[in-house]
C-alpha atoms as a PDB file:
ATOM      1  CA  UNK A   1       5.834  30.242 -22.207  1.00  0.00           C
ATOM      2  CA  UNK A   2       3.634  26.841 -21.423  1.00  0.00           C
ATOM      3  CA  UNK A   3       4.104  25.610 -17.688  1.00  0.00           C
ATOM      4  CA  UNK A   4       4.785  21.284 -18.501  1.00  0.00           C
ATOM      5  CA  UNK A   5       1.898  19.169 -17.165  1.00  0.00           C
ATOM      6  CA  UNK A   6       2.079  17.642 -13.721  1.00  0.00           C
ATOM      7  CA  UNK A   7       3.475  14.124 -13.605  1.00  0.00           C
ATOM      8  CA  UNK A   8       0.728  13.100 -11.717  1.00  0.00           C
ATOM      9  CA  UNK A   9      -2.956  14.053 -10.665  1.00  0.00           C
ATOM     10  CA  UNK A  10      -5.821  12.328  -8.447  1.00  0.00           C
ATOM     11  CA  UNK A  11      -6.744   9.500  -9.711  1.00  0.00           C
ATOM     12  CA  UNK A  12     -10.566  10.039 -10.893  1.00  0.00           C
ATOM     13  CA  UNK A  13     -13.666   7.850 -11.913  1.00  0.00           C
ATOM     14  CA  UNK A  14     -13.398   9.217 -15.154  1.00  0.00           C
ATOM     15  CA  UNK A  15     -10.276   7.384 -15.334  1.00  0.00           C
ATOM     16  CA  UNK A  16     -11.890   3.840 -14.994  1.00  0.00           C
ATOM     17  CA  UNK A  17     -11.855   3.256 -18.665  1.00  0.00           C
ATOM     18  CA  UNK A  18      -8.247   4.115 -19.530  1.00  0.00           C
ATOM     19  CA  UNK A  19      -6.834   2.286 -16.389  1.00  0.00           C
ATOM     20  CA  UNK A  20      -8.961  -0.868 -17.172  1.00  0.00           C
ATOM     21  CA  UNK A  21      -7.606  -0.754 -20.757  1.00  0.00           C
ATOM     22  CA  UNK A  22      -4.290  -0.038 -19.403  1.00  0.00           C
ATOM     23  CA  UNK A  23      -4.079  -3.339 -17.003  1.00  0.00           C
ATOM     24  CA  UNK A  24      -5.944  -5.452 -19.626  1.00  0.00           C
ATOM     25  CA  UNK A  25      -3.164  -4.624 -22.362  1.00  0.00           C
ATOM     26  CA  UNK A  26      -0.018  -4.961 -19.648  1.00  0.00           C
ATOM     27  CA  UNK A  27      -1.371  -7.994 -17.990  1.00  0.00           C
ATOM     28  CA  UNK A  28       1.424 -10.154 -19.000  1.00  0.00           C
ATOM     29  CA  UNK A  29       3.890  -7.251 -18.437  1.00  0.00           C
ATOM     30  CA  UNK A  30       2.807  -6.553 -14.699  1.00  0.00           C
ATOM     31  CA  UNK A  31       2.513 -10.536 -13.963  1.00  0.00           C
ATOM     32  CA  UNK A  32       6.326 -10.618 -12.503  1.00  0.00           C
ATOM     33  CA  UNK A  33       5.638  -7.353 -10.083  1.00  0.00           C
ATOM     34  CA  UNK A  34       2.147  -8.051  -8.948  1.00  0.00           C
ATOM     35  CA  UNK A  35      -0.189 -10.271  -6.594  1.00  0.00           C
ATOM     36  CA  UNK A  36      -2.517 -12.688  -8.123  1.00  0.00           C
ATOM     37  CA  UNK A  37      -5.551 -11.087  -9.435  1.00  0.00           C
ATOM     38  CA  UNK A  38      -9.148 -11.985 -10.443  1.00  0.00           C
ATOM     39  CA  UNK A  39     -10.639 -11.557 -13.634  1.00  0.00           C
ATOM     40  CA  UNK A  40     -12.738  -8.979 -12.318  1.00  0.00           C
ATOM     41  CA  UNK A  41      -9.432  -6.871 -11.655  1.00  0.00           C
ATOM     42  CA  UNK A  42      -8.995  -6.326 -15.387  1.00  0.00           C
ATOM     43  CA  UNK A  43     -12.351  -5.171 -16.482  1.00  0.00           C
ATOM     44  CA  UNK A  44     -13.764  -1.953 -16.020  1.00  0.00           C
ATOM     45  CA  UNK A  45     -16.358  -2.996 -13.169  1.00  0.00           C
ATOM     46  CA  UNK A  46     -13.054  -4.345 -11.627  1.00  0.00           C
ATOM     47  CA  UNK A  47     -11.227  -0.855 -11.901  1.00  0.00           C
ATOM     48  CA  UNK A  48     -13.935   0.921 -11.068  1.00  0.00           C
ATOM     49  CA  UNK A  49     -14.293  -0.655  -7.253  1.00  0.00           C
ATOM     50  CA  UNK A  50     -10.674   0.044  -7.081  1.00  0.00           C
ATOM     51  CA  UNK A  51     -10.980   3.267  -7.816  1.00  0.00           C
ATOM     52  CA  UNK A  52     -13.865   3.866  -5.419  1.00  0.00           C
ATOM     53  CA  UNK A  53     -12.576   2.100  -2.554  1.00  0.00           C
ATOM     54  CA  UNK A  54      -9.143   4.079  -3.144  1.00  0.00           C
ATOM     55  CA  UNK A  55     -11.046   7.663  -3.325  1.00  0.00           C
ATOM     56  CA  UNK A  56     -12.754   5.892  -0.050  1.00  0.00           C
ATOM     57  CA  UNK A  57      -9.293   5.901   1.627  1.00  0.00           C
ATOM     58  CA  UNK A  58      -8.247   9.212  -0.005  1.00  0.00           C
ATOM     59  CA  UNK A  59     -11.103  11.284   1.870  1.00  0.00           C
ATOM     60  CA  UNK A  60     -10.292   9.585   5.086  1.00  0.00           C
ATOM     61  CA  UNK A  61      -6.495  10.686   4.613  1.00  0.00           C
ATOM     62  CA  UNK A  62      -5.483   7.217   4.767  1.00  0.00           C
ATOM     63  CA  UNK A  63      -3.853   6.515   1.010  1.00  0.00           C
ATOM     64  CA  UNK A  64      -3.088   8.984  -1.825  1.00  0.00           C
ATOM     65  CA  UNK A  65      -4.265   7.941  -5.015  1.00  0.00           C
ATOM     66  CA  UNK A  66      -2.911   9.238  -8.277  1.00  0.00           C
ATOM     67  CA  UNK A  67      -2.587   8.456 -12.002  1.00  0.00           C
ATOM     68  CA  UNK A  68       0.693   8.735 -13.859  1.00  0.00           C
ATOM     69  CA  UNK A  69       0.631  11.126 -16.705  1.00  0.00           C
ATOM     70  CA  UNK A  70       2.882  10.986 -20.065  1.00  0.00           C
ATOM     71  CA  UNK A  71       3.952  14.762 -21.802  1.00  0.00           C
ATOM     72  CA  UNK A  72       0.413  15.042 -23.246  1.00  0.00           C
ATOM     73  CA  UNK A  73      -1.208  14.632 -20.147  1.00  0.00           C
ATOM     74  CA  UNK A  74      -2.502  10.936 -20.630  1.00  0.00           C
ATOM     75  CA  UNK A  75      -3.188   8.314 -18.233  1.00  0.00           C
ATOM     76  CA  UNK A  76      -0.267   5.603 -18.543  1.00  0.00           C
ATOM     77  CA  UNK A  77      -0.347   4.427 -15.054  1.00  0.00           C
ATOM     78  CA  UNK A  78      -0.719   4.452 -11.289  1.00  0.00           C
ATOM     79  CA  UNK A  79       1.029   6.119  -8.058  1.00  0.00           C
ATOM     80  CA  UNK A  80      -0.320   5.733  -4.827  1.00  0.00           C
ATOM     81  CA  UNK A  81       1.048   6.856  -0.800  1.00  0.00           C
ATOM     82  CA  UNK A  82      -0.834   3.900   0.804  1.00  0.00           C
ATOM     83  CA  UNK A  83      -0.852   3.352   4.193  1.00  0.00           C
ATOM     84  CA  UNK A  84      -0.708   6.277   5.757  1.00  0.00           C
ATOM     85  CA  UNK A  85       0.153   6.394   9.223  1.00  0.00           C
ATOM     86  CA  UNK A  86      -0.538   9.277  11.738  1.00  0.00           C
ATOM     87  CA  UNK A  87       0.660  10.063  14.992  1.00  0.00           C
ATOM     88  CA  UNK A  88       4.447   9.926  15.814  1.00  0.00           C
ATOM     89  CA  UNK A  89       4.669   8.166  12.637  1.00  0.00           C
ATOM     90  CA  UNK A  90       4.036   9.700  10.082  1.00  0.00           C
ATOM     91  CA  UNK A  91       4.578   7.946   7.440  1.00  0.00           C
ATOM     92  CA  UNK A  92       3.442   5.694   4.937  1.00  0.00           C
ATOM     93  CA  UNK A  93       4.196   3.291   1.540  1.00  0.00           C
ATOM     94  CA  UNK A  94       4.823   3.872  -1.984  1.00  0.00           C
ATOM     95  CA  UNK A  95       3.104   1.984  -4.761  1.00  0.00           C
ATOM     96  CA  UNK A  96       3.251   2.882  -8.456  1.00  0.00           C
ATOM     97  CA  UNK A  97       3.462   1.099 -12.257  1.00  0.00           C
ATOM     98  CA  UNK A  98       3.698   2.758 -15.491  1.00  0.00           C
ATOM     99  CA  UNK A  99       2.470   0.702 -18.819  1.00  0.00           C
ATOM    100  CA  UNK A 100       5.342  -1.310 -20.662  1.00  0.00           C
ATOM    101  CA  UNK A 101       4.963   1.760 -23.640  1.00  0.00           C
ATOM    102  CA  UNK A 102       5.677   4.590 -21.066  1.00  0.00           C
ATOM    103  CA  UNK A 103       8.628   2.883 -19.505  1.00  0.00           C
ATOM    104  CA  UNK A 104      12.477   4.487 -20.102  1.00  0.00           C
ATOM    105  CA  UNK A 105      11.033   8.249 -20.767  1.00  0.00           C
ATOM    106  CA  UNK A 106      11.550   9.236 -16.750  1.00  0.00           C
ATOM    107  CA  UNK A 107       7.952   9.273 -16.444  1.00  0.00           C
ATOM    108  CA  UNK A 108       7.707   7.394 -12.915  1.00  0.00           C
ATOM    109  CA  UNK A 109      10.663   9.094 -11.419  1.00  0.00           C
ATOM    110  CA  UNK A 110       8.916  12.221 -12.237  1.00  0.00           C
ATOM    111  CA  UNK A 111       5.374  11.170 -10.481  1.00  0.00           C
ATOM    112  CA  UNK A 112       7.622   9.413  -7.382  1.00  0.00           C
ATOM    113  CA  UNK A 113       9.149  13.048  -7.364  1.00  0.00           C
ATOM    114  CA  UNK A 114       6.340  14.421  -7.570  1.00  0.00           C
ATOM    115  CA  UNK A 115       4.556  12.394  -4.479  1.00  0.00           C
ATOM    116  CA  UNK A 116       6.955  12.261  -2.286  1.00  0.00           C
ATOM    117  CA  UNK A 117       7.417  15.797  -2.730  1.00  0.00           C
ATOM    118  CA  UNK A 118       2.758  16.088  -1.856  1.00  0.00           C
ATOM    119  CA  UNK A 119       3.382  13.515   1.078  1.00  0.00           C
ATOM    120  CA  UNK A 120       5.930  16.072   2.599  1.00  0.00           C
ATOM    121  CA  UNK A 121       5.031  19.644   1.635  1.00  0.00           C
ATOM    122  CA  UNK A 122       1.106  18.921   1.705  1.00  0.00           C
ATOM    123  CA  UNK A 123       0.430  15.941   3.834  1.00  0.00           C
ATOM    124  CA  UNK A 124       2.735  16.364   6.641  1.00  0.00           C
ATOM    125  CA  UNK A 125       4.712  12.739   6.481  1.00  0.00           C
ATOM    126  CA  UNK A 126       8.421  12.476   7.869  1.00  0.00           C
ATOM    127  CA  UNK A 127       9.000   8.942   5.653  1.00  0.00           C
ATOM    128  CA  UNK A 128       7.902   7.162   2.572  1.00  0.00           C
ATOM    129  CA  UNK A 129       8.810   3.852   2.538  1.00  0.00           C
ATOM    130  CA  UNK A 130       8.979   1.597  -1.006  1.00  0.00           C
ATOM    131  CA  UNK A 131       9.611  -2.056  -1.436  1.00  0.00           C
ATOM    132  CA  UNK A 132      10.849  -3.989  -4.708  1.00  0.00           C
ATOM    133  CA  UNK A 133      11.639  -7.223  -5.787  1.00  0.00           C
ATOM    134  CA  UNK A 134      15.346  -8.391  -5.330  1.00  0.00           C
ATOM    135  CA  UNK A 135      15.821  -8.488  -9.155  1.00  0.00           C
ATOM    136  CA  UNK A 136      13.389  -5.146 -10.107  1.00  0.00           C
ATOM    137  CA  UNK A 137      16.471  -2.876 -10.560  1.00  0.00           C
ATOM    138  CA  UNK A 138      14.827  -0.379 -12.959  1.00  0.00           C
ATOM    139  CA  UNK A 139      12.533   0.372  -9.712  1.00  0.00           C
ATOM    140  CA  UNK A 140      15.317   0.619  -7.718  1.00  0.00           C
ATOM    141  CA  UNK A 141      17.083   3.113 -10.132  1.00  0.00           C
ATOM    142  CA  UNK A 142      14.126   5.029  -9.972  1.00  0.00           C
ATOM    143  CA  UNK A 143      14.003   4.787  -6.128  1.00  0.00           C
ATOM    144  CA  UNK A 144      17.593   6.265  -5.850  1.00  0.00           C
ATOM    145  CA  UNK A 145      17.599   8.556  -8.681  1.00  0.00           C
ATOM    146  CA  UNK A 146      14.773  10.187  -6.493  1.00  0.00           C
ATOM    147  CA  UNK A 147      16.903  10.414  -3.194  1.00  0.00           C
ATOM    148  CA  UNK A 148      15.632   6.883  -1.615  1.00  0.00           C
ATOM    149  CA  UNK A 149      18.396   4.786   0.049  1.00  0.00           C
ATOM    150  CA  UNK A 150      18.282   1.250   1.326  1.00  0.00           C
ATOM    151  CA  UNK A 151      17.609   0.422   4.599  1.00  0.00           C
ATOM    152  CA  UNK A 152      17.243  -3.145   4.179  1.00  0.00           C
ATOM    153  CA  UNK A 153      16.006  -6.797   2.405  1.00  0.00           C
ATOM    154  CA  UNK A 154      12.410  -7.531   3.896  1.00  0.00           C
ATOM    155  CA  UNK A 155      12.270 -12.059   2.931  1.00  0.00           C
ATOM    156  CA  UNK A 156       9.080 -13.263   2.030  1.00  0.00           C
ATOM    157  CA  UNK A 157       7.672  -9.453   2.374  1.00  0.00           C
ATOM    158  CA  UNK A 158       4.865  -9.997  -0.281  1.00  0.00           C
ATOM    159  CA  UNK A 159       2.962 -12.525  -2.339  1.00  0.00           C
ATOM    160  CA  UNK A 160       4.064 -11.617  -5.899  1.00  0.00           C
ATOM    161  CA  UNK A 161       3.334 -13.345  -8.678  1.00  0.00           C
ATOM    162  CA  UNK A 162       1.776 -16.386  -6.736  1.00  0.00           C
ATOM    163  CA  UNK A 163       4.926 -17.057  -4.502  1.00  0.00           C
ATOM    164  CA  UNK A 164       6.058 -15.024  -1.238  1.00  0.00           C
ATOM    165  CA  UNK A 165       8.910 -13.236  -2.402  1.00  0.00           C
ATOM    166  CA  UNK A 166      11.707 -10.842  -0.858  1.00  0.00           C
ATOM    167  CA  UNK A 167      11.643  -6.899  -1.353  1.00  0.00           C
ATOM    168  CA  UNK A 168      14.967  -4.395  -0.879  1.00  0.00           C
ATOM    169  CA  UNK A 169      13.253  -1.847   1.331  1.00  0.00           C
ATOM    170  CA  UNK A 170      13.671   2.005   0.517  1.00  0.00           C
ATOM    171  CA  UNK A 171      12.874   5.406   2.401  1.00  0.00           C
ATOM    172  CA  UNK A 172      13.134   8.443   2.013  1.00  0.00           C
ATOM    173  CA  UNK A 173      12.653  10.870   4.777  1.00  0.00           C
ATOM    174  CA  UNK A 174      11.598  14.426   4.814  1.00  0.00           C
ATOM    175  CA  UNK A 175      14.318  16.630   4.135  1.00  0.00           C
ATOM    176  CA  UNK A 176      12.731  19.696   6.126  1.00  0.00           C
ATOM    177  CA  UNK A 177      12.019  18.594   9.033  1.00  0.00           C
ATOM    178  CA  UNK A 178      13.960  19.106  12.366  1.00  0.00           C
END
């Protein structure tokens, strides 16, 4: 009997190549969820300073960086725990995206399983916390389909897609603790 691939893994230099190909081919795809980005984002030099500055934050437990993985074990996008907040916090924020071709197969409600699950049982945190857009409901279906509820509408949270935009805010809190 085979034990299934993880639904998610560190995200790695190696991976520069695949993840620049990845936002290159879903540029127009991403547009409506993201911030404005440079050229530079979509190239390989661009992904690579990403990924270095995000393995930065990773080894100073301050962000947990992570590629999405389809049933073969291939890169088709990112999850990250950014943010991450110590003391009598504890907490931190939620960030993933899966390419347009990998969407509708459960593959990021498996890796937001899978991470909240490493940012309670391994890391510690009492809360994740995840924003979307008002009108990003296959996010949100993700959100609650992985035991996130609502806790409010943050306006003008984030500059997405070139205009300030409200999010619906989501936790999810650790279900061990006392």
């Amino acid at each position: 009997m085979s034990v299934p691939p993880l639904p998610t893994r560190l995200v790695s230099l190696a991976d520069v190549p695949v993840l620049a190909d990845l936002v290159r081919v879903n540029r127009a795809f991403m547009a409506p969820y993201e911030p404005p980005r440079s050229e530079e984002y979509f190239t390989e030099a661009g992904q690579r300073a990403l990924v270095r500055g995000l393995l930065t934050q990773y080894a100073q437990d301050r962000t947990l960086p992570h590629v999405v993985l389809d049933e073969q074990g291939a890169v088709v996008g990112r999850i990250t725990l950014n943010d991450i907040v110590r003391g009598p916090f504890q907490s931190c924020s939620l960030g993933y995206w899966v390419a347009e071709s990998a969407g509708g197969r459960g593959l990021a409600t498996a890796a937001v399983r899978h991470v909240t699950q490493l940012a309670f049982e391994e890391l510690g945190l009492h809360r994740v916390q995840a924003g979307t857009l008002v009108d990003n409901v296959r996010s949100q279906r993700v959100l609650e389909k992985c035991g996130f509820t609502r806790f409010g509408l943050a306006e003008r949270y984030l500059r997405i897609a070139g205009r300030w935009q409200d999010h619906v805010l989501f936790q999810l809190l650790n279900p061990v603790e006392d």
